[in-house]
Each structure stands twice: as structure tokens, then as C-alpha cells.
Protein backbone atom coordinates (compact mmCIF):
# COMPACT_ATOMS: atom_id res chain seq x y z
CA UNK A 1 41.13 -8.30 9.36
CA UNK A 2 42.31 -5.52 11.83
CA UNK A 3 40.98 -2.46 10.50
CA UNK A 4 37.53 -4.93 9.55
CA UNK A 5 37.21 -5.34 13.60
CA UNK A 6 37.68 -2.10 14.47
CA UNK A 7 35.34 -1.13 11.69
CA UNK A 8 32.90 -3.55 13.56
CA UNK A 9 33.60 -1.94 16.41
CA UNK A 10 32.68 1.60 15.88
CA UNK A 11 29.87 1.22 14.25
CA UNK A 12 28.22 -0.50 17.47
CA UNK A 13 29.41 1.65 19.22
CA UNK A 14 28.08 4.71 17.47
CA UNK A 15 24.72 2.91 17.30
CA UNK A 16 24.64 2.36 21.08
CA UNK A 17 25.63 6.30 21.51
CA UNK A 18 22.46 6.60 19.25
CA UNK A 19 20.34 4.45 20.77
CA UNK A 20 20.90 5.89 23.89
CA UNK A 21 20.07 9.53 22.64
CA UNK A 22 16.84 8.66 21.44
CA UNK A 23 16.00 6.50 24.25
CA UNK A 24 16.92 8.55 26.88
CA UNK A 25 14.26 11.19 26.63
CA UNK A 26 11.55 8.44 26.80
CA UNK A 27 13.66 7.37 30.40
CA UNK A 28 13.34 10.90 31.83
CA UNK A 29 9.77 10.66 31.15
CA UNK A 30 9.09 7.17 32.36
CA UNK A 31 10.53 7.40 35.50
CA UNK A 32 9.50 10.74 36.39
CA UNK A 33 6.02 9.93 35.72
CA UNK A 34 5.74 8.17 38.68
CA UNK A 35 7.73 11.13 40.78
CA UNK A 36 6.12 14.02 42.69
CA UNK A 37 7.21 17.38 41.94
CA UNK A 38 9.18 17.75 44.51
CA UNK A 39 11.13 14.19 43.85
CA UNK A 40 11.71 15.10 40.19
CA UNK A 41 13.03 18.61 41.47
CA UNK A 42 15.39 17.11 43.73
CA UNK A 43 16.97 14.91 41.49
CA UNK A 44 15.06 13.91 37.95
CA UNK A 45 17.57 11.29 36.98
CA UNK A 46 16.96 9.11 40.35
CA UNK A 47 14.68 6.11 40.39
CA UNK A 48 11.39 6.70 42.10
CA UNK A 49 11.24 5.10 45.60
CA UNK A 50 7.92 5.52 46.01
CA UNK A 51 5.13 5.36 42.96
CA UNK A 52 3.05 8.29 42.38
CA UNK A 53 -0.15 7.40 40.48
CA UNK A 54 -1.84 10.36 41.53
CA UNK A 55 -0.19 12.15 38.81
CA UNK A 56 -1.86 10.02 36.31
CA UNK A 57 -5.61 10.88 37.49
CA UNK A 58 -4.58 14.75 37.63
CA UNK A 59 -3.22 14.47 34.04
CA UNK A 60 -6.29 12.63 32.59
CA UNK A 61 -8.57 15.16 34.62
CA UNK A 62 -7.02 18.81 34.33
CA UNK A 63 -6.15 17.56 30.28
CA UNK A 64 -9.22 16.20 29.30
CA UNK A 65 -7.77 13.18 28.24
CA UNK A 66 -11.24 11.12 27.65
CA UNK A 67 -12.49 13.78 25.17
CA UNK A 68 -9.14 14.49 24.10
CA UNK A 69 -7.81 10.92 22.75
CA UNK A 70 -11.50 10.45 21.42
CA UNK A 71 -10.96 13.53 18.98
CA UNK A 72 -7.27 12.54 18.37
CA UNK A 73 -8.58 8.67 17.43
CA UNK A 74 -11.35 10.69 15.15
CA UNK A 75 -8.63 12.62 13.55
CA UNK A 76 -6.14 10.39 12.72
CA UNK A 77 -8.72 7.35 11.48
CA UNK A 78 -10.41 9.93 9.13
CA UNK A 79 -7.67 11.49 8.07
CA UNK A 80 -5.81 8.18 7.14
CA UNK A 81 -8.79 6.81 5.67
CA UNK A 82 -9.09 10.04 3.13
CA UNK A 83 -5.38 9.90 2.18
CA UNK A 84 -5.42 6.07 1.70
CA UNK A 85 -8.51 6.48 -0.48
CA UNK A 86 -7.09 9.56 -2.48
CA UNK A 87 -3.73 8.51 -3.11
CA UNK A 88 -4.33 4.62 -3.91
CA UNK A 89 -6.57 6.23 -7.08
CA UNK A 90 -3.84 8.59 -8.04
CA UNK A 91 -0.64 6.14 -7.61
CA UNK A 92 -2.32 3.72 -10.00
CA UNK A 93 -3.10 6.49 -12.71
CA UNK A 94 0.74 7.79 -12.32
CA UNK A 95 2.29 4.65 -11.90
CA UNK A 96 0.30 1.93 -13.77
CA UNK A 97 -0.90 4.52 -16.43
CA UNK A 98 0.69 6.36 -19.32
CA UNK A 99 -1.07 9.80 -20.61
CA UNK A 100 0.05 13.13 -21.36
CA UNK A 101 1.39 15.53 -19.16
CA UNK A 102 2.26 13.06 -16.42
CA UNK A 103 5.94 13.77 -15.90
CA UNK A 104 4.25 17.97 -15.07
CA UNK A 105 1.77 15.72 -12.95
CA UNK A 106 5.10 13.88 -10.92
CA UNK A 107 6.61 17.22 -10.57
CA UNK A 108 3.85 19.46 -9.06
CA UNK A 109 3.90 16.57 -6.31
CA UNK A 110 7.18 16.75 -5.68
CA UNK A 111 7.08 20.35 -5.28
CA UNK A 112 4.05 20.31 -3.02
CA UNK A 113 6.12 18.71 -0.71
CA UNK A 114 8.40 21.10 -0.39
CA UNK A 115 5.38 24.11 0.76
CA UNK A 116 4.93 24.98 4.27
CA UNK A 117 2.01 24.81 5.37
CA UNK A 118 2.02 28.03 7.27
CA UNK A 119 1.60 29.66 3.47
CA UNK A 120 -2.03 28.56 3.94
CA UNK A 121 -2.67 28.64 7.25
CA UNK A 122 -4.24 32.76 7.13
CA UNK A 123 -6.36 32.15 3.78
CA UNK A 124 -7.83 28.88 5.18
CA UNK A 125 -8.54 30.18 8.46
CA UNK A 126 -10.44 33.02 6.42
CA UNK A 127 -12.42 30.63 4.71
CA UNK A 128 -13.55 27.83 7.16
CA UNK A 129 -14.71 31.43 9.06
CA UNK A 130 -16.88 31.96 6.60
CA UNK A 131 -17.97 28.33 6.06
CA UNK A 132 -18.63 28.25 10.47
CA UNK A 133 -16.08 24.74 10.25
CA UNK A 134 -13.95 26.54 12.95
CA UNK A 135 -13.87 23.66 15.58
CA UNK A 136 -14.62 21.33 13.44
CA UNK A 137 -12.82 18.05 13.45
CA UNK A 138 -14.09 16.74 10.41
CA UNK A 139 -12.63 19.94 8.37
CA UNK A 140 -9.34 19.86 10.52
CA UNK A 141 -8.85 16.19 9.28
CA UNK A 142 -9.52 17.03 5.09
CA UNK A 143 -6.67 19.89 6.07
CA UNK A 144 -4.07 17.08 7.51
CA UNK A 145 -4.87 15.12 4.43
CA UNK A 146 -4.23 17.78 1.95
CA UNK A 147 -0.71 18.84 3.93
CA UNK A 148 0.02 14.76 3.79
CA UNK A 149 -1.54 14.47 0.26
CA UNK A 150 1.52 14.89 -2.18
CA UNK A 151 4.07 12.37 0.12
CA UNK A 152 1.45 9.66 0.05
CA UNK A 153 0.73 10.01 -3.73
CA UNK A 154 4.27 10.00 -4.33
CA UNK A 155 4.42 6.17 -1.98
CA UNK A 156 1.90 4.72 -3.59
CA UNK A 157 3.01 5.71 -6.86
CA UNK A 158 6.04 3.82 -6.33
CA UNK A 159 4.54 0.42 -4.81
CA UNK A 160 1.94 0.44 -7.94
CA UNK A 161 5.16 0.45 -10.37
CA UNK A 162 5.82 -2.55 -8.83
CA UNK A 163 3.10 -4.46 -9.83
CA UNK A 164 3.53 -6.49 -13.38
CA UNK A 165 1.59 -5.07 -15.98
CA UNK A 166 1.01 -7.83 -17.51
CA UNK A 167 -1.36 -8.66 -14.13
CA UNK A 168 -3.80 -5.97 -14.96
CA UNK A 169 -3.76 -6.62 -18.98
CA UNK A 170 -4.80 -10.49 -18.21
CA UNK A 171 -7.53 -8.76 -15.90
CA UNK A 172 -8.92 -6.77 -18.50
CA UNK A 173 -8.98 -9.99 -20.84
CA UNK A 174 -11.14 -11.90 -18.84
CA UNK A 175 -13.55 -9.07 -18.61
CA UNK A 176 -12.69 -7.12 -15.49
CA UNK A 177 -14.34 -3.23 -14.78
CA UNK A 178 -11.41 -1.00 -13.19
CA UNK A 179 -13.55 -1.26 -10.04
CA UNK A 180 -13.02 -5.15 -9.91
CA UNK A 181 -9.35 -4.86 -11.00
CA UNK A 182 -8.34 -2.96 -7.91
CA UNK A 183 -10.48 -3.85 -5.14
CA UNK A 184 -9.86 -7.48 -5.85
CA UNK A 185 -6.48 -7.56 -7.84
CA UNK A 186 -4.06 -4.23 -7.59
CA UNK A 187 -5.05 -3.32 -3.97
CA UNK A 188 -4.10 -6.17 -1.85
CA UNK A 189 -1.31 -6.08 -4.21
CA UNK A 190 0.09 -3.13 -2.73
CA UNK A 191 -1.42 -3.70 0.62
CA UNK A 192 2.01 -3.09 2.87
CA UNK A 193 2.61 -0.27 1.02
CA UNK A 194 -1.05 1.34 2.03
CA UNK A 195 0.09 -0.15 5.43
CA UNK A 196 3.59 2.28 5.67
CA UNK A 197 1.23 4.71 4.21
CA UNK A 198 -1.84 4.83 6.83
CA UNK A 199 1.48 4.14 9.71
CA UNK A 200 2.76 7.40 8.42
CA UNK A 201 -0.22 9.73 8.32
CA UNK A 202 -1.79 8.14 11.93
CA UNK A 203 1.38 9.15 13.19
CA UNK A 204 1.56 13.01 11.68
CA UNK A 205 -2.50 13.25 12.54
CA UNK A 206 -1.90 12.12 16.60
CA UNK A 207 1.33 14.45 16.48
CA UNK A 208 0.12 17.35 14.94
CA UNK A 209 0.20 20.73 16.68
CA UNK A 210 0.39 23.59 14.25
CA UNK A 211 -2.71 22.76 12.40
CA UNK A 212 -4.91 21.48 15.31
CA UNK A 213 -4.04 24.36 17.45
CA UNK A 214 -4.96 26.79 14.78
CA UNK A 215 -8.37 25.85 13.84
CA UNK A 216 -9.87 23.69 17.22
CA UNK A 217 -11.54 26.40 19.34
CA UNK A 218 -12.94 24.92 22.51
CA UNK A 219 -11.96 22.43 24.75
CA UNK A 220 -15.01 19.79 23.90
CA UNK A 221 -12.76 19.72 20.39
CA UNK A 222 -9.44 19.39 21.68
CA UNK A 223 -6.77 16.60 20.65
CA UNK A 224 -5.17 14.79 23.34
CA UNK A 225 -2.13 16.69 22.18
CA UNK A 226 -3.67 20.15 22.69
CA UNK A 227 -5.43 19.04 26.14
CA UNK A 228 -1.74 18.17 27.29
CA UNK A 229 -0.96 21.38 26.30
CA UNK A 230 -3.94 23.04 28.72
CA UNK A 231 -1.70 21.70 31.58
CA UNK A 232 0.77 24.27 31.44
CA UNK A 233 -2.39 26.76 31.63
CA UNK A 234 -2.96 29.25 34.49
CA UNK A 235 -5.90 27.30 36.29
CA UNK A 236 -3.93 24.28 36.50
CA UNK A 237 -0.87 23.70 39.18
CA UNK A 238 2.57 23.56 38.05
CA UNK A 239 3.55 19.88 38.62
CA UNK A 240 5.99 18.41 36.74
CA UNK A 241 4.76 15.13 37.52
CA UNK A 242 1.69 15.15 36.17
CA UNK A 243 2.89 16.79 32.94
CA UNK A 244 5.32 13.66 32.74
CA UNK A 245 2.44 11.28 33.44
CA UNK A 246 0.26 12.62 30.67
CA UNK A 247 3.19 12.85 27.86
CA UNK A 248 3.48 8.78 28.99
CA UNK A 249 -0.29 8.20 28.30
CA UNK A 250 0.25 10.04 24.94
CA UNK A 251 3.26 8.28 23.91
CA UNK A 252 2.47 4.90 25.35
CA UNK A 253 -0.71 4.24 22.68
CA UNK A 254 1.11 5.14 19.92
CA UNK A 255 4.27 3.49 20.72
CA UNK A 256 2.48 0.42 20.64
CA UNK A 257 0.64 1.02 17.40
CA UNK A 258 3.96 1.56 15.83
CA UNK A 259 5.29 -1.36 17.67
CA UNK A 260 2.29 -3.96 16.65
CA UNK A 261 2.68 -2.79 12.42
CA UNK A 262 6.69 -1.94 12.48
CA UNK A 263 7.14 -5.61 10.60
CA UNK A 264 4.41 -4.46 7.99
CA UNK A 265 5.89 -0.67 7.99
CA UNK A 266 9.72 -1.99 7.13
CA UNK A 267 8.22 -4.78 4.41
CA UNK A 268 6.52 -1.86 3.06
CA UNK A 269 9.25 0.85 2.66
CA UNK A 270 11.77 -2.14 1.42
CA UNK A 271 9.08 -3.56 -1.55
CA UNK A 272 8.57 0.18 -2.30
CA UNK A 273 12.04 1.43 -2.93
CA UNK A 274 12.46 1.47 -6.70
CA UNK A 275 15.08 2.67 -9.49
CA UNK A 276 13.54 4.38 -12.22
């Protein structure tokens, strides 16, 4: 019973020491978004005794936050939308499907998670040059897909092994087309899964850097990411207040996003966890 207790006992408390190192970074930034420079100089840890919001219009104005969060929304809906599309038709031909070859098929996904994407990064550059997509949103967001391809096929494959096959054979006897039997029967099957899915890739498409800042030339085609970015520039003021107010208007959207689908996200990952 003793050694159970103290058991208990360290493991809160080395998930409140964990807790608190996640969650402080997100403090620093909360309360000194409302600081002036000078106040977060003096002492960043202190409470603010006086709130700044000035530091929120100079953040959305110097980062051109309104064009900025329009691109990023752009981004990560297309790009979730191609990936969801993609990878729902190949997890139900590898995990619902038998044919030949598809154990080489499982592996070169696994694999392609494993490549870097700065391997491409020179040879695609060379080629959207060519093609004039430099700038180019809509080409940025097929990129993001393809980087985010192989871990999504890989998802799905496992939440369409979960569904009976049995379902789909009773489909096909009462005259079903594979359209019909998964737009009306295997997709909202797997529905939370597509739900940790899209959570997953919104979340990589509003964070990505590498990518965006590689092939989005021009500040009319900036993310909000890269536009926070522009406030470290030379024609803007260093102010660390502002530069903590616009993190909080980046971080704030999408912590509520995660917030609103966490219950569907967790459902999701738990129904999709499988033994082969």
C-alpha cells in the first residue's frame, strides 16, 4: 500500500513538473503581450500593471496579419482537404483490399516518412521556376500534402481495418457501386479517424515554416506565420511587445481549434490503434 502511494505520488508530481514546462512558455507570452518593451525588459516574469493593447494594432499592422491569416486559412483548408481526399482512397485499397504487392505498397509509406523534406526542396524549387507557381499558394499547399501524404495514408489505413468486412460484402449484395459504398457506408464509418487526420495536417499547414518560407515570394502571399516573421525585419521597431502580441493572435486561433475537436482527435487516435 506504501510504495502504491508513493507511486501515486510521483507520478503527479512529475505530471505537474510537465505541465508546467509546457505551459509556461504560453505564460511568458500571455502576459507579456500586454507589456511595453520597456516593462517586459525590466522584469518579463511580472504581471502587467497596466494593459498595453497598442501592441496588438502594431502587430496586426507591421505583420500583415489580415492578408496573412487569410493565406494561412487558404493553406491549411486546401491542404487538408487534398490529404483527406487522397488518403481516404488509398487506406481503403490497403486496408479493406487484398492484391499483390501490397505489403512493398505498406513499406514505401513507411519509408517516405522517414525523408526530409529538404532532399526536395532544390529540385522543386527548380521546377515550380519553370512552371511560374513561385508564390503560389495553391502549389505551396499540393507540396504540404505530399510531405504529409505517407503519415495520413498510413492513419487511415489503420481506421479502415477496423471496419467489418462483412459491412462492405452485404453492400455489394444489395447492389452498391464503390462510389455509394463509401460516401454513404465506409466514410462516416471512419469519420473520427478523418477527423485526427484533417486535426493533424491543419495543424502542420498553419505551423509550417520551412516550406512556406521557401517558395512564398512577396508579402501579398505571406502566411500569418511568415508575416510574424517580417517583424523582426529592419523597417520595423524592435519591440518585444508587439512580437509577443502577434505570437498570441497566432496561437490563440489555433488553440481553440484544437480545443473545440480534442474530444473527436482522442476518440480518433484510440478507435485507430490496432494490432496486426
Amino acid at each position: 500500500m506504501k510504495q502504491s502511494k508513493w507511486s501515486q505520488i510521483l507520478q503527479w508530481t512529475l505530471i505537474v513538473i510537465m505541465v508546467i514546462v509546457s505551459l509556461f512558455p504560453l505564460y511568458l507570452v500571455l502576459i507579456n503581450a500586454f507589456k511595453s518593451h520597456a516593462d517586459i525588459v525590466a522584469n518579463p516574469l511580472s504581471f502587467p500593471l497596466e494593459l498595453y493593447w497598442q501592441n496588438f494594432t502594431k502587430a496586426w499592422k507591421n505583420g500583415h496579419f489580415g492578408q496573412g491569416f487569410l493565406n494561412s486559412l487558404r493553406l491549411a483548408a486546401i491542404t487538408a482537404l487534398i490529404v483527406l481526399t487522397a488518403s481516404s482512397l488509398a487506406g481503403y485499397v490497403l486496408g479493406m483490399k487484398k492484391f499483390r504487392g501490397q505489403k512493398l505498397v505498406h513499406v514505401y509509406f513507411l519509408m517516405a516518412m522517414t525523408v526530409p523534406v529538404q532532399l526536395f526542396l532544390f529540385p522543386l524549387y527548380g521546377a515550380l521556376a519553370k512552371l511560374g507557381l513561385i508564390g503560389s499558394v495553391y502549389a505551396v499547399c499540393f507540396i504540404i500534402a505530399a510531405v504529409n501524404m505517407p503519415l495520413a495514408v498510413m492513419l487511415m489505413r489503420t481506421f479502415f481495418m477496423k471496419v467489418p468486412v462483412q459491412i462492405e460484402e452485404a453492400a455489394r449484395l444489395d447492389g452498391a457501386s464503390t462510389f455509394q459504398l463509401l460516401t454513404r457506408i465506409v466514410i462516416p464509418m471512419v469519420r473520427p479517424g478523418m477527423i485526427t487526420v484533417a486535426v493533424l495536417i491543419i495543424l502542420n499547414a498553419w505551423n509550417e515554416y520551412l516550406i512556406s518560407s521557401t517558395f512564398l515570394q512577396g508579402e501579398e502571399n505571406f502566411t500569418v506565420t511568415l508575416g510574424y516573421l517580417t517583424l523582426n525585419g529592419a523597417s520595423v521597431t524592435f519591440d518585444q511587445g508587439m512580437k509577443m502580441a502577434g505570437a498570441l493572435m497566432i496561437i490563440v486561433p489555433i488553440l481553440i481549434f484544437f480545443l473545440s475537436l480534442q474530444r473527436y482527435f482522442v476518440d480518433g487516435l484510440a478507435n485507430g490503434s490496432l494490432k496486426e
